[in-house]
C-alpha atoms as a PDB file:
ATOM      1  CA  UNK A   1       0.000   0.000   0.000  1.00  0.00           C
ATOM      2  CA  UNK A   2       1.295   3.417  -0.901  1.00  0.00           C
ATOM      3  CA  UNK A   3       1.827   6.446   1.780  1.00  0.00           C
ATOM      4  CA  UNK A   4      -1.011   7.937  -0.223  1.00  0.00           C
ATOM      5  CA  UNK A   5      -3.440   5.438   0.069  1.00  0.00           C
ATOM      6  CA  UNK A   6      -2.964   4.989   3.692  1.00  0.00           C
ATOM      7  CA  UNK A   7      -3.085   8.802   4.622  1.00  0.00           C
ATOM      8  CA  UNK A   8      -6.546   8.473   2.745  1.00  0.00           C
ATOM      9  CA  UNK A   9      -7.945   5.356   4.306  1.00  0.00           C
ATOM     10  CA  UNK A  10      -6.999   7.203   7.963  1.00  0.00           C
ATOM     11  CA  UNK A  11      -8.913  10.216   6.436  1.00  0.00           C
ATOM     12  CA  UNK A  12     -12.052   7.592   5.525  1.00  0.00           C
ATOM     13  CA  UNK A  13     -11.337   6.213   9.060  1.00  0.00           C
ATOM     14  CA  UNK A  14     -11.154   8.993  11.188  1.00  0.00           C
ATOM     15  CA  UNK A  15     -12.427  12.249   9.217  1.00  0.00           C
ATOM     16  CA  UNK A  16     -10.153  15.201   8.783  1.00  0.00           C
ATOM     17  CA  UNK A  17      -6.813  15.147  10.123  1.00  0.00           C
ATOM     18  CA  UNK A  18      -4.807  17.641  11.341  1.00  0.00           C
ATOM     19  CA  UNK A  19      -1.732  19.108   8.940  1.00  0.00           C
ATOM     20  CA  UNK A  20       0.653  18.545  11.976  1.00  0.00           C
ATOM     21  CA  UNK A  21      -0.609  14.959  11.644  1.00  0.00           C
ATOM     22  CA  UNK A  22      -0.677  15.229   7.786  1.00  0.00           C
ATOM     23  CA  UNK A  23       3.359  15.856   7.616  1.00  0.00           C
ATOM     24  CA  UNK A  24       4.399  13.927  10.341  1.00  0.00           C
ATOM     25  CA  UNK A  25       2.560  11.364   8.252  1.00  0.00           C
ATOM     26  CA  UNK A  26       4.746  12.407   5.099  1.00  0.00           C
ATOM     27  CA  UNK A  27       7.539  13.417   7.003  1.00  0.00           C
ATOM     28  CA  UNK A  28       7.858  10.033   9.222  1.00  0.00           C
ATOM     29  CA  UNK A  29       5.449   7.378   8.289  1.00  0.00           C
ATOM     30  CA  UNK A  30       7.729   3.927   8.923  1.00  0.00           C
ATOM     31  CA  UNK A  31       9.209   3.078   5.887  1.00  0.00           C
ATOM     32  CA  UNK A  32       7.161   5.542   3.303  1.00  0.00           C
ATOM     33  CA  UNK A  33       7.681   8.632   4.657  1.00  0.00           C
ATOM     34  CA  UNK A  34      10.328  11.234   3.230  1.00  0.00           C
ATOM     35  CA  UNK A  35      12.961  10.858   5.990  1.00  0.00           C
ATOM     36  CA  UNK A  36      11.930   6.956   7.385  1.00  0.00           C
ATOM     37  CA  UNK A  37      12.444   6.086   3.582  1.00  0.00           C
ATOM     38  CA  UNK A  38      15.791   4.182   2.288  1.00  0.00           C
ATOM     39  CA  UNK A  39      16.339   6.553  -0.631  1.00  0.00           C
ATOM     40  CA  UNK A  40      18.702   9.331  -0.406  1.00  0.00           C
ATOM     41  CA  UNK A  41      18.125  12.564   0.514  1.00  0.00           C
ATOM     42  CA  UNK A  42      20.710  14.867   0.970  1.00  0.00           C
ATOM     43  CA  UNK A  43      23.687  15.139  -1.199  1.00  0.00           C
ATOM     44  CA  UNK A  44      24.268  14.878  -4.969  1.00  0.00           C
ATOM     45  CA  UNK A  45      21.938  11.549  -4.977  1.00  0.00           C
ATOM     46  CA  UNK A  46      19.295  13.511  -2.677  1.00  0.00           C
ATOM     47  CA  UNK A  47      16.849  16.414  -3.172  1.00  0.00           C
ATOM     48  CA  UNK A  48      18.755  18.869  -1.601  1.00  0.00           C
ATOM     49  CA  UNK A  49      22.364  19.895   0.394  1.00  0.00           C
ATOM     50  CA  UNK A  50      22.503  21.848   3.240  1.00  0.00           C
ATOM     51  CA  UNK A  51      25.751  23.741   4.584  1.00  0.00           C
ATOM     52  CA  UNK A  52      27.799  20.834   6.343  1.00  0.00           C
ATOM     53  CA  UNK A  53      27.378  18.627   3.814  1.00  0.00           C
ATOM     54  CA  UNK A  54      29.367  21.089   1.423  1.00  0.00           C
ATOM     55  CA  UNK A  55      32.028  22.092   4.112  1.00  0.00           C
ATOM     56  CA  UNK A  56      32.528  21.931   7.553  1.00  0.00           C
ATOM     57  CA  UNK A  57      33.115  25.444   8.261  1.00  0.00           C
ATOM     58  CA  UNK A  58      29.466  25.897   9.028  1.00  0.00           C
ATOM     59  CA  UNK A  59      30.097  23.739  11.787  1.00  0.00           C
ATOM     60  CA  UNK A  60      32.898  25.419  13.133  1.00  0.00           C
ATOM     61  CA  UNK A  61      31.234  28.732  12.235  1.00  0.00           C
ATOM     62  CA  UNK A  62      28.960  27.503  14.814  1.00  0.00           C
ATOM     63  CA  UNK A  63      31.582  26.000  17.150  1.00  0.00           C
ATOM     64  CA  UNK A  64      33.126  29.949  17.205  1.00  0.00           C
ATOM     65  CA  UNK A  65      29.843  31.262  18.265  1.00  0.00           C
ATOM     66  CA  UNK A  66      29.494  28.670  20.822  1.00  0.00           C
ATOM     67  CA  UNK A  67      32.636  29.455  22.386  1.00  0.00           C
ATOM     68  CA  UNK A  68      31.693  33.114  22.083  1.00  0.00           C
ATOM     69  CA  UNK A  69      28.533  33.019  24.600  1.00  0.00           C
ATOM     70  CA  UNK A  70      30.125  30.642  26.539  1.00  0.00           C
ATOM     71  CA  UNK A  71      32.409  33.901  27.613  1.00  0.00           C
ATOM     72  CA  UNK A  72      29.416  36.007  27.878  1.00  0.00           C
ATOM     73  CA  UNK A  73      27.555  33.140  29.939  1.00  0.00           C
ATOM     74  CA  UNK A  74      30.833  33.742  32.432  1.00  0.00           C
ATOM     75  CA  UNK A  75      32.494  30.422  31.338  1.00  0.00           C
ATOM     76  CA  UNK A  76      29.881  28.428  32.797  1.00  0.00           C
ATOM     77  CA  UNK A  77      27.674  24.903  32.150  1.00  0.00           C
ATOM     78  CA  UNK A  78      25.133  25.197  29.518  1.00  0.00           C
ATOM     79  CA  UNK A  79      23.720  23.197  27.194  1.00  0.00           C
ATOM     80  CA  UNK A  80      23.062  23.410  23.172  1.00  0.00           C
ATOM     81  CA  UNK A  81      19.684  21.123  21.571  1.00  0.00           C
ATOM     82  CA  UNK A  82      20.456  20.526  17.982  1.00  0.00           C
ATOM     83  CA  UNK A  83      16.813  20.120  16.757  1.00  0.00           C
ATOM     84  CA  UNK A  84      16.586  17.704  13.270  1.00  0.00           C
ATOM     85  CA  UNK A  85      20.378  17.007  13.136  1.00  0.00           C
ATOM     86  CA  UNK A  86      20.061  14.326  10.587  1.00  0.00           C
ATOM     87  CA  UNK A  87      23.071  12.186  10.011  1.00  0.00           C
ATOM     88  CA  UNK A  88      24.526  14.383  12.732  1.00  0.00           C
ATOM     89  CA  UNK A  89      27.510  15.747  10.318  1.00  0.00           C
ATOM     90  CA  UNK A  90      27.150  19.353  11.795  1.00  0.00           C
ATOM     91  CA  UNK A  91      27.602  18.424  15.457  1.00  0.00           C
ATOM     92  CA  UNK A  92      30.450  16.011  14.558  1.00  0.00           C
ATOM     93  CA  UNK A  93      32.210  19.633  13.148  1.00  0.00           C
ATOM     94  CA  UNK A  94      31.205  21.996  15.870  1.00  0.00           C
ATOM     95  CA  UNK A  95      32.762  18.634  18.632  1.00  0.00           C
ATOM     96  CA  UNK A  96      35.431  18.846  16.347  1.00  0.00           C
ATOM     97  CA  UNK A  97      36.079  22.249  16.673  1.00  0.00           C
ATOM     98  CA  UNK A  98      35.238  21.563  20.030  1.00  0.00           C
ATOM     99  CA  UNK A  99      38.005  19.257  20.630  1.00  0.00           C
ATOM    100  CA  UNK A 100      40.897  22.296  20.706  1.00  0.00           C
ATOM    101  CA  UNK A 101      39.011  24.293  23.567  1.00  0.00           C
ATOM    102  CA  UNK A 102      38.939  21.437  26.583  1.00  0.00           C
ATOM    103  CA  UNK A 103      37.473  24.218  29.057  1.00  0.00           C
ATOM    104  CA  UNK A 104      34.268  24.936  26.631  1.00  0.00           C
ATOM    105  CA  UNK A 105      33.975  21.351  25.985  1.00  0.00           C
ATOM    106  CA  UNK A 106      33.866  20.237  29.750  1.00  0.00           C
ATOM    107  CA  UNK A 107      31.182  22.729  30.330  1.00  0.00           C
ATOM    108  CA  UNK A 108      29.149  22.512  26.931  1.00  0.00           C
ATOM    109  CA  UNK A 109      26.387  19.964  27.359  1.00  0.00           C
ATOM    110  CA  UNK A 110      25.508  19.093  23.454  1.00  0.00           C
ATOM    111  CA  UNK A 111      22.526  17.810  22.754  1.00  0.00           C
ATOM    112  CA  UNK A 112      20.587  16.298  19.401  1.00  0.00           C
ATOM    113  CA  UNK A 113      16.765  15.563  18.515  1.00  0.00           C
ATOM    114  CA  UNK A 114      16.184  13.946  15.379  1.00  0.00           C
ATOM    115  CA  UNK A 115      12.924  12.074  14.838  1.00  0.00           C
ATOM    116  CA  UNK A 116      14.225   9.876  11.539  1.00  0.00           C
ATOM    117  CA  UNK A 117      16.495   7.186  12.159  1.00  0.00           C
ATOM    118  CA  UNK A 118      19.029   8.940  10.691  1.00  0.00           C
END
């Protein structure tokens, strides 16, 4: 059964859905839906790029900035949610950039959300 048919049979089943439900239907359905899917999708096989997968300098664009309200925090713990972090390529360049400032990276607390499995 295609994604299609079975976002219309819950529609049948249940009356209108909700367009949260609707995408996280698209988005996430088990093994139909964009991101749950095997097919590629980022990169020259995929739909689209986004900046780490071009060059890591995003990453440590990021890891700069990181270190920079660290100071302002007064060098203390805090904590950093990467929401939808994919295959995770952008944190692995901002730890890497990470990995040269030992008194950021004790008190950085970096954390990742990603709904696909990913």
């Amino acid at each position: 059964m295609s994604l299609s048919d079975i976002i219309i049979r819950k529609i049948r089943q249940d009356g209108v859905i909700s367009f949260r439900d609707f995408m996280d239907m698209a988005l996430y359905y088990p093994g139909l839906g964009y991101y749950t899917s095997e097919r590629e999708k980022i990169g020259k096989k995929g739909d689209y790029y986004t900046s780490p997968n071009l060059t890591p300098a995003f990453g440590e664009m990021m890891g700069v900035q990181l270190e920079e309200m660290w100071r302002i925090l007064g060098e203390k713990e805090f904590t950093v949610v990467e929401m939808g972090a994919g295959t995770g390529l952008m944190s692995m360049d901002v730890l890497g950039y990470l990995k040269g400032k030992p008194e950021l990276s004790r008190d950085l607390d970096y954390c990742i959300l990603e709904k696909s499995p990913a």
